[in-house]
N, C-alpha and C. Protein backbone atom coordinates (compact mmCIF):
# COMPACT_ATOMS: atom_id res chain seq x y z
N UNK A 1 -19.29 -5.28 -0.71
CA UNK A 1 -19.80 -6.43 -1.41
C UNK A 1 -18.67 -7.40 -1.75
N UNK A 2 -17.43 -6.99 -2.28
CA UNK A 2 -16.71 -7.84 -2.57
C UNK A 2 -15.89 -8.73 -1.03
N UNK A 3 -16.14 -8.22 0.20
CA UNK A 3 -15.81 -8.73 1.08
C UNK A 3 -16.70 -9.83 1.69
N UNK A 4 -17.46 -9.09 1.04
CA UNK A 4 -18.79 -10.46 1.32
C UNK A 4 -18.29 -11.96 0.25
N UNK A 5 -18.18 -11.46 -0.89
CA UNK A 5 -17.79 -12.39 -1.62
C UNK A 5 -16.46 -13.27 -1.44
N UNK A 6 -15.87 -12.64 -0.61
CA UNK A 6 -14.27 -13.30 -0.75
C UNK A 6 -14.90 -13.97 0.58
N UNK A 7 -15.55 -13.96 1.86
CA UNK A 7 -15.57 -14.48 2.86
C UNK A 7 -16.45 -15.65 2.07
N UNK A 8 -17.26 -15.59 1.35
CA UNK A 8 -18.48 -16.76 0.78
C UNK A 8 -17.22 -17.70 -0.03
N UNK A 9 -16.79 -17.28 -0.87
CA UNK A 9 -15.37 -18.27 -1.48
C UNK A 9 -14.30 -18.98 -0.89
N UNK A 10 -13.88 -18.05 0.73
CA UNK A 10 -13.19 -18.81 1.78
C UNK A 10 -14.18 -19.99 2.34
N UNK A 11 -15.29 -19.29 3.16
CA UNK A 11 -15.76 -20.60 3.48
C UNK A 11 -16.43 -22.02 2.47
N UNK A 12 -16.86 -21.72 1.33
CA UNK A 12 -16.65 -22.87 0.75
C UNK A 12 -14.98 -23.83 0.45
N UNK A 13 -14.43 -22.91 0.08
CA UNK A 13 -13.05 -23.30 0.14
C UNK A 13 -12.45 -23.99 1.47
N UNK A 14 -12.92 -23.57 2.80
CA UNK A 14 -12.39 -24.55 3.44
C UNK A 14 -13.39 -25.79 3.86
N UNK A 15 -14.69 -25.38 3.54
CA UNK A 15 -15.52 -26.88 3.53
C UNK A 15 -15.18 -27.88 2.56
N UNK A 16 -14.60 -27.55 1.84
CA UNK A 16 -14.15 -28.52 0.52
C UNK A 16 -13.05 -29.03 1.26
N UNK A 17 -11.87 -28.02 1.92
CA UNK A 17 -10.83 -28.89 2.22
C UNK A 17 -11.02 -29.84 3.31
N UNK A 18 -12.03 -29.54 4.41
CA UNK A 18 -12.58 -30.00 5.43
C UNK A 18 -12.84 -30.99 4.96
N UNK A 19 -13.86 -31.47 4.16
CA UNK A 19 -14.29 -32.63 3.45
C UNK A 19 -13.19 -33.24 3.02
N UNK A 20 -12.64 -33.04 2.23
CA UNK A 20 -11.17 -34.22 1.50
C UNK A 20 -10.72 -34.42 2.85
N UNK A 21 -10.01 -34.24 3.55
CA UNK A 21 -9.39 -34.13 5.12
C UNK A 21 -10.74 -35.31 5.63
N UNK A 22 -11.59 -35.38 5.69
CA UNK A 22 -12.27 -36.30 6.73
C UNK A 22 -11.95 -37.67 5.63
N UNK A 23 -12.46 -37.60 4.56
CA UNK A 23 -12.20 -38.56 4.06
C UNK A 23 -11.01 -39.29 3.91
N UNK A 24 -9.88 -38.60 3.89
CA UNK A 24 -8.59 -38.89 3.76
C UNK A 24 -8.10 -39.35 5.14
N UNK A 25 -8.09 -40.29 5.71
CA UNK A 25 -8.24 -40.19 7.57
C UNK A 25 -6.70 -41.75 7.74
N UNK A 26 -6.45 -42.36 7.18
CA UNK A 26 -4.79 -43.19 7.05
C UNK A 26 -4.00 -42.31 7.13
N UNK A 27 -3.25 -42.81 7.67
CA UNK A 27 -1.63 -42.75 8.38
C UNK A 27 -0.72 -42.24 6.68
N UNK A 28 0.03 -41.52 7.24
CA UNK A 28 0.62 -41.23 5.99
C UNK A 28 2.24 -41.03 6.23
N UNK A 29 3.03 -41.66 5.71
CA UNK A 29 4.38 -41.58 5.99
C UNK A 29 5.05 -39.91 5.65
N UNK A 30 5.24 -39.17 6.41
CA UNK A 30 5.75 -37.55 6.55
C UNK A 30 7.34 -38.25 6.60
N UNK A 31 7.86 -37.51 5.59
CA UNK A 31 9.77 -37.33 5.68
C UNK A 31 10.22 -36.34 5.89
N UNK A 32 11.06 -36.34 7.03
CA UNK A 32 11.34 -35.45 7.64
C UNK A 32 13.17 -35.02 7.03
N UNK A 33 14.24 -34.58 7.35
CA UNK A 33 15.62 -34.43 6.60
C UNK A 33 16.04 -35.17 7.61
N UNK A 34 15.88 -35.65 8.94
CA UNK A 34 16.18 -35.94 9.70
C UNK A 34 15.71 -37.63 10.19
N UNK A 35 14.31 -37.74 9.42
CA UNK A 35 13.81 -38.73 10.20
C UNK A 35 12.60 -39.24 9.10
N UNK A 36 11.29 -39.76 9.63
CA UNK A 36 10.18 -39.93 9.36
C UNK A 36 9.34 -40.25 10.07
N UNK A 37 8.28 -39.98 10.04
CA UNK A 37 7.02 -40.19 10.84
C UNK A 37 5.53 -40.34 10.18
N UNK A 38 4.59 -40.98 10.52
CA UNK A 38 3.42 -41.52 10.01
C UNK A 38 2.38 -40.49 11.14
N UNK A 39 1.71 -39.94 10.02
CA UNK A 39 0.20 -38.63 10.57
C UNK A 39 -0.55 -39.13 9.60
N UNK A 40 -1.39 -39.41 10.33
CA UNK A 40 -3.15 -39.06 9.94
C UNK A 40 -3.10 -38.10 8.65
N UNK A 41 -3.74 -38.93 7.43
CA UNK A 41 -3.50 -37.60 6.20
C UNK A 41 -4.36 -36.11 6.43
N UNK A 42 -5.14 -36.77 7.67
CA UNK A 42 -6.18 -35.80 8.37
C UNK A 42 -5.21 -34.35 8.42
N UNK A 43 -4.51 -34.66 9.27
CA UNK A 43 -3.63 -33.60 9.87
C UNK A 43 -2.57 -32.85 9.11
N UNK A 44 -2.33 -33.64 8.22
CA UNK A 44 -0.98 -32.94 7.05
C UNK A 44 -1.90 -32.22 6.09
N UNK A 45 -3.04 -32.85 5.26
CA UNK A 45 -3.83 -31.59 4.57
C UNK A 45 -4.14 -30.56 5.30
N UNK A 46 -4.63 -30.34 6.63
CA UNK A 46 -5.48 -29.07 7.48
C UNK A 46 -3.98 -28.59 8.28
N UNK A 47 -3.05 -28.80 8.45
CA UNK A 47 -1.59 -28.37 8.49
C UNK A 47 -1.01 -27.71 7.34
N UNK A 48 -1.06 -28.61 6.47
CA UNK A 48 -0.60 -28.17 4.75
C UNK A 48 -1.75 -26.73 4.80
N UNK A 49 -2.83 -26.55 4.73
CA UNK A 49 -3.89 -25.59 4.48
C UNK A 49 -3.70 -24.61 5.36
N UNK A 50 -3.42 -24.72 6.81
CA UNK A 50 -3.08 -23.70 7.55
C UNK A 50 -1.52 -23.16 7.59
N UNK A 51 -0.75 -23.64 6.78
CA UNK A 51 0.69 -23.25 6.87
C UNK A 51 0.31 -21.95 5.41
N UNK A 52 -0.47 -22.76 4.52
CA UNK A 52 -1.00 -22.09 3.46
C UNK A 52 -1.21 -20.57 3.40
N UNK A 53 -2.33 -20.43 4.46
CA UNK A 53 -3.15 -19.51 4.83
C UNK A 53 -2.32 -18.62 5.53
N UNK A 54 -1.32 -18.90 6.32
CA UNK A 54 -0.44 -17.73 7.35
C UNK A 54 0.32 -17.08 6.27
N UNK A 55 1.32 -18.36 5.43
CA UNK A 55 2.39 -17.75 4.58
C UNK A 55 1.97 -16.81 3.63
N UNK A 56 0.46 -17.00 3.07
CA UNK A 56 -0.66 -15.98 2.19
C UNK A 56 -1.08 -14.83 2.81
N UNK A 57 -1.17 -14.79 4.17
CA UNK A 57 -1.69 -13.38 5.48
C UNK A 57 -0.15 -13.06 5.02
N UNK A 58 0.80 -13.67 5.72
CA UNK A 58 2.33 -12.74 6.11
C UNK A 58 2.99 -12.01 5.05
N UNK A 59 2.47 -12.48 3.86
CA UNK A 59 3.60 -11.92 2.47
C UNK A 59 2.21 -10.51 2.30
N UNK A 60 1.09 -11.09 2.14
CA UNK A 60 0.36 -9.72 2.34
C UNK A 60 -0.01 -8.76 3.20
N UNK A 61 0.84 -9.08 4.42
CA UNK A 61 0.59 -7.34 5.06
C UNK A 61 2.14 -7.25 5.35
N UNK A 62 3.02 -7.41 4.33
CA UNK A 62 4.43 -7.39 4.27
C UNK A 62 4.10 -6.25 2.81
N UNK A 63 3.43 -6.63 1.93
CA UNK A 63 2.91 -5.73 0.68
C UNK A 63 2.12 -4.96 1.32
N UNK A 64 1.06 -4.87 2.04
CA UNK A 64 0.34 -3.97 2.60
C UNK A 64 0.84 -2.49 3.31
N UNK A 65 1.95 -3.02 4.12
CA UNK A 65 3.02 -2.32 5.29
C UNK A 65 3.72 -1.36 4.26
N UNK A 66 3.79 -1.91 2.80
CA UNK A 66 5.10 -1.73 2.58
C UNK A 66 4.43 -0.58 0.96
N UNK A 67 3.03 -0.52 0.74
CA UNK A 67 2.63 0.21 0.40
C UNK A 67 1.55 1.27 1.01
N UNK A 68 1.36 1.40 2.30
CA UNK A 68 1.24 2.37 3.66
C UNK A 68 2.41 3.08 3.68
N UNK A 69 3.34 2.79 3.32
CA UNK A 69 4.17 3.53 3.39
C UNK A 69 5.25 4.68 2.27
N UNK A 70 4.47 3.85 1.29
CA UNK A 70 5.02 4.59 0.05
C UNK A 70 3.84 6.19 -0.01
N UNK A 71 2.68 5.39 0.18
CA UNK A 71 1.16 6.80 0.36
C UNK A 71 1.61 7.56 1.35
N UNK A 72 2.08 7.18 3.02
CA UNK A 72 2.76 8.39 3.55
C UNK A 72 3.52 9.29 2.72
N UNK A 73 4.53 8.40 2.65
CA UNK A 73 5.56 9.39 1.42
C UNK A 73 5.02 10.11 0.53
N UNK A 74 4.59 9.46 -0.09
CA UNK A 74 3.77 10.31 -1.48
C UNK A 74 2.59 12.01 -0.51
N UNK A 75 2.23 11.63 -0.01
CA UNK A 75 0.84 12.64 1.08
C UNK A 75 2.25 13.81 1.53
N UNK A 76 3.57 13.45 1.55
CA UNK A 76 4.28 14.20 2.82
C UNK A 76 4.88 15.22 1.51
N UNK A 77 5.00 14.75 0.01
CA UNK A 77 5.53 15.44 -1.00
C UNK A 77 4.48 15.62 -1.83
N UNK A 78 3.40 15.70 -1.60
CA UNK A 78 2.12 16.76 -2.20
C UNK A 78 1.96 17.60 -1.29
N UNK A 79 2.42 17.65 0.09
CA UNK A 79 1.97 18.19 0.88
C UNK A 79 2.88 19.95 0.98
N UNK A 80 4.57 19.24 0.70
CA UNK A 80 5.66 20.14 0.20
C UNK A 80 5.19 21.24 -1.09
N UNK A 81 5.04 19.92 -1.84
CA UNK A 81 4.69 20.93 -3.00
C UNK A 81 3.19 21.42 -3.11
N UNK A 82 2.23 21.23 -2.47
CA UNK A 82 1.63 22.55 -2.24
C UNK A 82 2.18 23.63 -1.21
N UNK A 83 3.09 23.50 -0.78
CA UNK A 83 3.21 25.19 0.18
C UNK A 83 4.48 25.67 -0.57
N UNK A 84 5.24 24.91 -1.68
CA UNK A 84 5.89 25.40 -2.93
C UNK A 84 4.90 26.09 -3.68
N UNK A 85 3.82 25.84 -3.92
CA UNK A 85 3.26 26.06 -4.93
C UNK A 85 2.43 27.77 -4.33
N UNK A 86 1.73 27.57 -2.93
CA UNK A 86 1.04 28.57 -2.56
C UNK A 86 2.21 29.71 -2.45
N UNK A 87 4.00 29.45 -1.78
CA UNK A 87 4.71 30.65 -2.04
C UNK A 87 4.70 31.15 -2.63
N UNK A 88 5.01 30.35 -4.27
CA UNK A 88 5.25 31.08 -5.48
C UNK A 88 4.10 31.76 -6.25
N UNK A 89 3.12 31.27 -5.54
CA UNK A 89 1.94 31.99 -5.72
C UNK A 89 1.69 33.30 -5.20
N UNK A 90 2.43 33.63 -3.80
CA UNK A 90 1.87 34.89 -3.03
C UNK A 90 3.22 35.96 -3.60
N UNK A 91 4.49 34.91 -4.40
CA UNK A 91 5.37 35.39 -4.78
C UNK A 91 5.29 36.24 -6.03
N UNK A 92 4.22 35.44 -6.81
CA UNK A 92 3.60 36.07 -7.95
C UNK A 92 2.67 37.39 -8.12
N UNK A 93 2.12 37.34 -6.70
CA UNK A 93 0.96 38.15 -6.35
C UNK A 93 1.94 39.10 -5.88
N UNK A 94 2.19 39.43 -5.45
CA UNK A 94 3.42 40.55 -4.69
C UNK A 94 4.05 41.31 -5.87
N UNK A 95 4.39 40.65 -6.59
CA UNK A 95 5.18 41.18 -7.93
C UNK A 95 4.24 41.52 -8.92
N UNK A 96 3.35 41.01 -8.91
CA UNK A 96 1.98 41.58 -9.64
C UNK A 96 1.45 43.23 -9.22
N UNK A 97 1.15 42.89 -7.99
CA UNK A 97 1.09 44.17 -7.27
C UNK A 97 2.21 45.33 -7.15
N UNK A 98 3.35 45.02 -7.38
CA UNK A 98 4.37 45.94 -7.32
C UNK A 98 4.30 46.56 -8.58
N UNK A 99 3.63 45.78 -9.77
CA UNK A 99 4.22 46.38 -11.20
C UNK A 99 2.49 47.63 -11.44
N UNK A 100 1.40 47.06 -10.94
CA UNK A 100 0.53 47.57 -10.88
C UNK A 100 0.21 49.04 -10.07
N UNK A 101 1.62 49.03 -9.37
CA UNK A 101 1.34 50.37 -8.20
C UNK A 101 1.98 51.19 -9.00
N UNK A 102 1.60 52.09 -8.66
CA UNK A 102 2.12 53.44 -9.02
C UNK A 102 3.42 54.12 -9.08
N UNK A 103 4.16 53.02 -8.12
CA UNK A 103 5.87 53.05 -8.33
C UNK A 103 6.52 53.06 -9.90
N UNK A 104 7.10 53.91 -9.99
CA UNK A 104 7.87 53.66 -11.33
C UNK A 104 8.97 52.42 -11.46
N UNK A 105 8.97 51.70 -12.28
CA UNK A 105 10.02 50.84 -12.52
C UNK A 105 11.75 51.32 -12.75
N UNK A 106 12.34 50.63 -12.56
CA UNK A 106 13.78 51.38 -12.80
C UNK A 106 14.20 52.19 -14.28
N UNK A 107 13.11 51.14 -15.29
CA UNK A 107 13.33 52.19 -16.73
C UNK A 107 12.65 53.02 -16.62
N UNK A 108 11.67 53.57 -15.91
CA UNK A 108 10.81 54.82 -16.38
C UNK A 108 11.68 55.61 -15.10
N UNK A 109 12.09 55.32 -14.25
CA UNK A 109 12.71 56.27 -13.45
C UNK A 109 13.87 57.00 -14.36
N UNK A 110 14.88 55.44 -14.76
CA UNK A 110 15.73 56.52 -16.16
C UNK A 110 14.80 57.47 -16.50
N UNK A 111 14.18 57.00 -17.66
CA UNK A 111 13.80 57.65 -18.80
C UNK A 111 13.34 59.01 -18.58
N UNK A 112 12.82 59.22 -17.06
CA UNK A 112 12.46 59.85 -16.20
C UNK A 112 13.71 61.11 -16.05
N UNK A 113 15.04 60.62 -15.40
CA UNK A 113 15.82 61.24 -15.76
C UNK A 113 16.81 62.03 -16.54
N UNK A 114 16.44 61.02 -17.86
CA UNK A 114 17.45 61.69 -19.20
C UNK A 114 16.11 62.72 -19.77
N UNK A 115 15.07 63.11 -19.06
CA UNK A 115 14.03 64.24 -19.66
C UNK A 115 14.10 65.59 -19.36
């Protein structure tokens, strides 16, 4: 739904700019560092709007890229520390089982011996 909504807000958004742009249709003196030149104000707003729109795409899948990659990371060290976690688990279980068997421990083996 909200993609629906952001596409309904773009396209009004560029019918609005579409509109100012037709109306705006004189020559407009552009300064250049070098020079100057006269465009159609047509062309410098829907230029201005599309330079807009790339530099707004490029910085966000520069943030996008760049948090894809932190979630790898993060997935690759939950992933560690669960098979940390299941060792010390079978590590626990083992030693559980050792104290539960019927083996004597090293003090009752003493105690075993000074009898």
């Amino acid at each position: 739904m909200k993609v629906q909504w952001a596409l309904i807000l773009g396209l009004i958004f560029a019918i609005v700019i579409a509109a100012f742009a037709i109306v705006n249709i004189e020559d407009v003196p552009v300064d250049y560092i070098f020079g100057e030149a006269y465009w159609p104000l047509i062309l410098v707003i829907l230029g201005s709007a599309l330079f807009g729109a790339i530099a707004s795409a490029s910085f966000s899948l520069v943030r996008i890229f760049t948090l894809q990659r932190e979630v790898k990371q993060q997935r690759k060290q939950i992933a560690q520390l669960e098979l940390d976690y299941a060792k010390r688990t079978d590590e626990y279980t083992t030693l559980e089982q050792r104290v539960m068997s019927s083996e004597p421990t090293l003090f009752e083996k003493k105690k075993m011996e000074d009898e």
